[in-house]
C-alpha atoms as a PDB file:
ATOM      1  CA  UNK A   1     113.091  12.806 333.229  1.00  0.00           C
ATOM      2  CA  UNK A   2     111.610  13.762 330.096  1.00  0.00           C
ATOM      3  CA  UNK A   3     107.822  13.027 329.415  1.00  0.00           C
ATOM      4  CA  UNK A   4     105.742  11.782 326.080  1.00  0.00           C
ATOM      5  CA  UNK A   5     103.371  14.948 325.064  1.00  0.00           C
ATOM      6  CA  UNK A   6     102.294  17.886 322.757  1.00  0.00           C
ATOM      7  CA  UNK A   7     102.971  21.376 322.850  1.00  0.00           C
ATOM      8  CA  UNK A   8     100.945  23.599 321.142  1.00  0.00           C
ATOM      9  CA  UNK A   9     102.576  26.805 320.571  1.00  0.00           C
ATOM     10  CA  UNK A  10     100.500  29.882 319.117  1.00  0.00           C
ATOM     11  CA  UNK A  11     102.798  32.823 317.422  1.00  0.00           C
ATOM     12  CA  UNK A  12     102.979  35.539 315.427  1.00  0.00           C
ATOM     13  CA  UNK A  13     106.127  36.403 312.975  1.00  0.00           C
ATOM     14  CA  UNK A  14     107.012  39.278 311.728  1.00  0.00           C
ATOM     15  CA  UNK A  15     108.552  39.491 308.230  1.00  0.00           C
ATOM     16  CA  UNK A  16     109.335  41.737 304.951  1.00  0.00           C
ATOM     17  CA  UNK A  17     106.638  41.943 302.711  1.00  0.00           C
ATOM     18  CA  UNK A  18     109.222  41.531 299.910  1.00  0.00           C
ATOM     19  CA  UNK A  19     108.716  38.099 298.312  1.00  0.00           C
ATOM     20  CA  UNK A  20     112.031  36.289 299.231  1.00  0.00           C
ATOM     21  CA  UNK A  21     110.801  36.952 302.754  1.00  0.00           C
ATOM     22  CA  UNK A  22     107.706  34.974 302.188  1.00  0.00           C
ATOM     23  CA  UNK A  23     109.854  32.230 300.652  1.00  0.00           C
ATOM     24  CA  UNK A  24     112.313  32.265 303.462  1.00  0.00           C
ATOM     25  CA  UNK A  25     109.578  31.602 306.053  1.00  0.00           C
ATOM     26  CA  UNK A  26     107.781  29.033 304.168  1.00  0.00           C
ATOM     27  CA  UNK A  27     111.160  27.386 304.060  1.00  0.00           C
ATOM     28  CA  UNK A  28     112.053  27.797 307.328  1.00  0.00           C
ATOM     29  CA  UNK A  29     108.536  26.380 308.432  1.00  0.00           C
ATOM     30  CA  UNK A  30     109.006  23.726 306.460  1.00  0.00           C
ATOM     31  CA  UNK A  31     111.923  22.863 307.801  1.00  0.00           C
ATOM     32  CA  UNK A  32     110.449  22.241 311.313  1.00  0.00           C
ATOM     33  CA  UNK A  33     108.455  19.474 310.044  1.00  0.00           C
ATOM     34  CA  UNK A  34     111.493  17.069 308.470  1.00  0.00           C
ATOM     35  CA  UNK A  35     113.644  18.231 311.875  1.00  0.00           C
ATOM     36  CA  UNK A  36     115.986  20.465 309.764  1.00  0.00           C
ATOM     37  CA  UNK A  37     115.182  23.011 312.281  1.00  0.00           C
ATOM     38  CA  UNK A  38     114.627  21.826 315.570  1.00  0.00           C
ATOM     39  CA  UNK A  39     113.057  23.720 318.845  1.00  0.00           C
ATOM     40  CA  UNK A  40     114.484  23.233 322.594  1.00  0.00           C
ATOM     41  CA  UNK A  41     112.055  23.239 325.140  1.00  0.00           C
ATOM     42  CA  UNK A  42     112.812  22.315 328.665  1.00  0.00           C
ATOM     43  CA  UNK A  43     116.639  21.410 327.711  1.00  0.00           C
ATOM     44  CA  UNK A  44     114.840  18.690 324.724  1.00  0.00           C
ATOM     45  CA  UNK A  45     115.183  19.376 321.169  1.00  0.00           C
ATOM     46  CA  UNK A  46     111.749  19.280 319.642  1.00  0.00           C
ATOM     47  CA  UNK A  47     110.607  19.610 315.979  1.00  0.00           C
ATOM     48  CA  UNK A  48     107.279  20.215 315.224  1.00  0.00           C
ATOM     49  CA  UNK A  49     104.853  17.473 313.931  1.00  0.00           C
ATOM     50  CA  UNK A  50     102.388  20.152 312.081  1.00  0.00           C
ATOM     51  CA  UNK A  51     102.193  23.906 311.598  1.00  0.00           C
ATOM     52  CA  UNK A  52      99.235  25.890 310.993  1.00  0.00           C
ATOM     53  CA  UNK A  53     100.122  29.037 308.836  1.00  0.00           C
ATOM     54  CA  UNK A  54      96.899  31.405 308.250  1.00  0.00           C
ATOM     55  CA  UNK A  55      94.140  28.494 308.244  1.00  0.00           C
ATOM     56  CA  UNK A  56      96.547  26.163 305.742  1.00  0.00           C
ATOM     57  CA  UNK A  57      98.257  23.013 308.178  1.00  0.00           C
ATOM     58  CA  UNK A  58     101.449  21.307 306.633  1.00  0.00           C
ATOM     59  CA  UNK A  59     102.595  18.253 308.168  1.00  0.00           C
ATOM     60  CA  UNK A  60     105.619  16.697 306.648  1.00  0.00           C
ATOM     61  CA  UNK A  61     103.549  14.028 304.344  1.00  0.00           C
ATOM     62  CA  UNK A  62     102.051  17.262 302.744  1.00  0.00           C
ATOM     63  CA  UNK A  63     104.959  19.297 303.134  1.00  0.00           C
ATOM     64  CA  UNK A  64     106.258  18.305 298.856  1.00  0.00           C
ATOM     65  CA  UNK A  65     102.725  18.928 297.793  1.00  0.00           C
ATOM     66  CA  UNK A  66     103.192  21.639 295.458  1.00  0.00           C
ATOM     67  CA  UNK A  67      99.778  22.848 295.778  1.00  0.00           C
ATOM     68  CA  UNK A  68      99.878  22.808 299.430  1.00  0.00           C
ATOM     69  CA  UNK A  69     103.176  24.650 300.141  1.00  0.00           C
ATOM     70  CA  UNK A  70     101.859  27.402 296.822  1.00  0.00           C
ATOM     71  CA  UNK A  71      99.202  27.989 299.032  1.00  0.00           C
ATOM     72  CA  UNK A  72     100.860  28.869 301.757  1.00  0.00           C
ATOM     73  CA  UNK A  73     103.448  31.025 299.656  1.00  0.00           C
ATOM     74  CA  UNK A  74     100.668  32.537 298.592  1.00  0.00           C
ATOM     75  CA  UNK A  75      99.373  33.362 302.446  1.00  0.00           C
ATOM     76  CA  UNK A  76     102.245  34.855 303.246  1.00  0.00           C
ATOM     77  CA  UNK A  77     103.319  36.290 300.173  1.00  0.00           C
ATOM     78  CA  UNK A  78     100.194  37.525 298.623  1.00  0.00           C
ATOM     79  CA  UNK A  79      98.173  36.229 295.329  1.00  0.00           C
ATOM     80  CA  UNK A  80     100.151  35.615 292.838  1.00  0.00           C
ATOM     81  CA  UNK A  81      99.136  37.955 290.055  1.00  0.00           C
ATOM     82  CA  UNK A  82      96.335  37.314 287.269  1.00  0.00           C
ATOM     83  CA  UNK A  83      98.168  35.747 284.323  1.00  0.00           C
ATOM     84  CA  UNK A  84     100.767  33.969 286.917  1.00  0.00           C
ATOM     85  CA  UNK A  85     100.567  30.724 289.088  1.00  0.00           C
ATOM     86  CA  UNK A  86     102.878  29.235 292.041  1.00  0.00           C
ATOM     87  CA  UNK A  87     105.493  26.993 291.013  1.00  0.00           C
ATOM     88  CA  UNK A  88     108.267  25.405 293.876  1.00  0.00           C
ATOM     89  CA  UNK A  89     111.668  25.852 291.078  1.00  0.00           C
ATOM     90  CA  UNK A  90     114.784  24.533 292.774  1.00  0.00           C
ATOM     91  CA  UNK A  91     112.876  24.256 296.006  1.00  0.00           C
ATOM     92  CA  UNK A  92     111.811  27.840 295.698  1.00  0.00           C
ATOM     93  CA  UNK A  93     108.311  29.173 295.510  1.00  0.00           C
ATOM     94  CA  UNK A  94     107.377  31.701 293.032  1.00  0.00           C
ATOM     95  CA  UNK A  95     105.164  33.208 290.670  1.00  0.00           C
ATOM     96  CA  UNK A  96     105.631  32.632 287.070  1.00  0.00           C
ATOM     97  CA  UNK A  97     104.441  33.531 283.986  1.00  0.00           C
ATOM     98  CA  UNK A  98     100.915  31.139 283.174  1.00  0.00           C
ATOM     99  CA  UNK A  99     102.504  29.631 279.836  1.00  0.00           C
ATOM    100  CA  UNK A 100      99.063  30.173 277.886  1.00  0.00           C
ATOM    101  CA  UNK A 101      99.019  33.996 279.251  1.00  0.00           C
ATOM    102  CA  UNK A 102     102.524  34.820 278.411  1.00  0.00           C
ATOM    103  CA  UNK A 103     102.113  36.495 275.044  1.00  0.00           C
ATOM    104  CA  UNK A 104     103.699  33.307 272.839  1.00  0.00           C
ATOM    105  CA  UNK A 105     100.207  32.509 271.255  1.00  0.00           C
ATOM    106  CA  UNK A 106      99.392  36.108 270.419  1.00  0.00           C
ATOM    107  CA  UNK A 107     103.036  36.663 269.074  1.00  0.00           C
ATOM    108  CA  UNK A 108     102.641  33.700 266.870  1.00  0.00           C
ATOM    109  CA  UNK A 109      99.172  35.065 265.739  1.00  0.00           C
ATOM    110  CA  UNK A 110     100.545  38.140 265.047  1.00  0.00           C
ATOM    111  CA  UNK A 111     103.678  36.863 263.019  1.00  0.00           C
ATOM    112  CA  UNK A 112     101.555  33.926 261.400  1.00  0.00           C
ATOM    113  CA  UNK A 113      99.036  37.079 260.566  1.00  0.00           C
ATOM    114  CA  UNK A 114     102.083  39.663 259.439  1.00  0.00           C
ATOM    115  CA  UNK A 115     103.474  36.778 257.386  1.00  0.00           C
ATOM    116  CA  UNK A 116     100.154  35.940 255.522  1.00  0.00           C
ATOM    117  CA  UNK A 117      99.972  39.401 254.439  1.00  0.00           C
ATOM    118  CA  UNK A 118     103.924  40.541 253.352  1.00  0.00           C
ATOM    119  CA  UNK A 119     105.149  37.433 251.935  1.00  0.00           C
ATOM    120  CA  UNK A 120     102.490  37.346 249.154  1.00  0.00           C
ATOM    121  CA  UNK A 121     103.366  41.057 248.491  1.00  0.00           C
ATOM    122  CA  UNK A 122     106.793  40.131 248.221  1.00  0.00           C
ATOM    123  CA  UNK A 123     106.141  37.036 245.886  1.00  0.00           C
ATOM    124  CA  UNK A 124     103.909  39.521 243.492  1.00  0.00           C
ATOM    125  CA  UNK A 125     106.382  42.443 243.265  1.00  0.00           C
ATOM    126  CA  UNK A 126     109.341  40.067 242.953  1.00  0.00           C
ATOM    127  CA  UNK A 127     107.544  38.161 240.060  1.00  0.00           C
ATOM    128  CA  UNK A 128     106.484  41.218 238.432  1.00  0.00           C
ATOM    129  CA  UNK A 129     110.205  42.746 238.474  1.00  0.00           C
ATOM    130  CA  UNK A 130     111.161  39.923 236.807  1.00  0.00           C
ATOM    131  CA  UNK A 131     108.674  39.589 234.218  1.00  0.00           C
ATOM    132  CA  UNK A 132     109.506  43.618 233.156  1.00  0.00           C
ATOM    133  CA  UNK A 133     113.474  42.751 233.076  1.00  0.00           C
ATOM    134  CA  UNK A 134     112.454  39.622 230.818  1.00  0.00           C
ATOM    135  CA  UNK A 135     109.866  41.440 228.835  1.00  0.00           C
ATOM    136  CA  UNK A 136     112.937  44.940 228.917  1.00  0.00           C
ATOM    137  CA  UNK A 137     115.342  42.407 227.395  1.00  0.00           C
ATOM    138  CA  UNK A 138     113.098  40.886 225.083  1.00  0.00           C
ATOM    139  CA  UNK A 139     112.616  44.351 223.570  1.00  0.00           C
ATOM    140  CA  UNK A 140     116.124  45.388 223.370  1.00  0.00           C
ATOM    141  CA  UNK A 141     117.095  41.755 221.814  1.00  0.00           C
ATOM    142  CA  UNK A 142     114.239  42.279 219.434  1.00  0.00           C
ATOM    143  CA  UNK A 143     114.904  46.081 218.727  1.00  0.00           C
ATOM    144  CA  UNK A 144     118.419  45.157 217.970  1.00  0.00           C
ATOM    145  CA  UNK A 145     117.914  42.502 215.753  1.00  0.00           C
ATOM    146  CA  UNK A 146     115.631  44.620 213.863  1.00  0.00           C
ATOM    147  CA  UNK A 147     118.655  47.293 213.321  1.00  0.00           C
ATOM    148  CA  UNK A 148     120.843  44.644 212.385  1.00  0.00           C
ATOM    149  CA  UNK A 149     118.432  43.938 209.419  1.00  0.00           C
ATOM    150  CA  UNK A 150     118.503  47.273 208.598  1.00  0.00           C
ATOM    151  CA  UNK A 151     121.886  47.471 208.125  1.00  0.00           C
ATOM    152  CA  UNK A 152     122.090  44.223 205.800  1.00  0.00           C
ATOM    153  CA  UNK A 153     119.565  45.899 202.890  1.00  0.00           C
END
């Protein structure tokens, strides 16, 4: 005889600290609430409706929420670090680089900055070497064509 009803059930796990640990579990939690992983109790198989994980409660209408299933990657797992945020890539959580913290604008300063300074540098001594072979062979042309007049008298 089986019987409508809720079970709450109150446990703790215990896991890795390493970070594919926390992403394991907040799979495999998630995976209670679309009946990927199922429970038997009393002979039924059960999946669970919602799960509480450190304060944050998933259900599966919040369970593709990206900010709801960071946040509890994040409970498990720790903060993610200053200049990262929590991203779900290929169904994974993780930590990634912020895009404005990860060093492309000051690398483009600094080039943009490096640039500004060399390439006029370059321009000047280039034009100058080129004006002194012009002005070299303008002498020699000229100082030659004075000996040749020389040589005619």
């Amino acid at each position: 005889m089986s019987g409508v009803g809720s079970l709450k059930v109150d446990f703790e796990v215990i896991y890795s600290t390493e970070a594919a640990s926390a992403d394991n579990l907040t799979k495999t939690t998630t995976a209670f609430l679309t009946g990927e992983n199922t429970i038997d109790v009393f002979n039924e198989t059960v999946f669970a409706t919602s799960v509480m994980i450190n304060s944050i409660t998933l259900t599966n209408e919040t369970r593709s929420e990206e900010e709801i299933m960071c946040n509890v990657y994040k409970s498990l797992n720790g903060r993610c670090e200053e200049n990262e945020k929590c991203v779900i890539l290929k169904g994974n959580n993780s930590c990634v680089l912020n895009e404005k913290d990860s060093g492309i604008g000051l690398t483009l300063v600094i080039v943009v900055v490096v640039c500004s300074i060399f390439v006029p540098i370059i321009i000047v001594t280039i034009t100058c070497l080129a004006i002194r072979k012009i002005r070299n062979k303008d002498k020699h042309l000229s100082h030659s064509q004075g000996q040749r007049r020389d040589s005619e008298w």
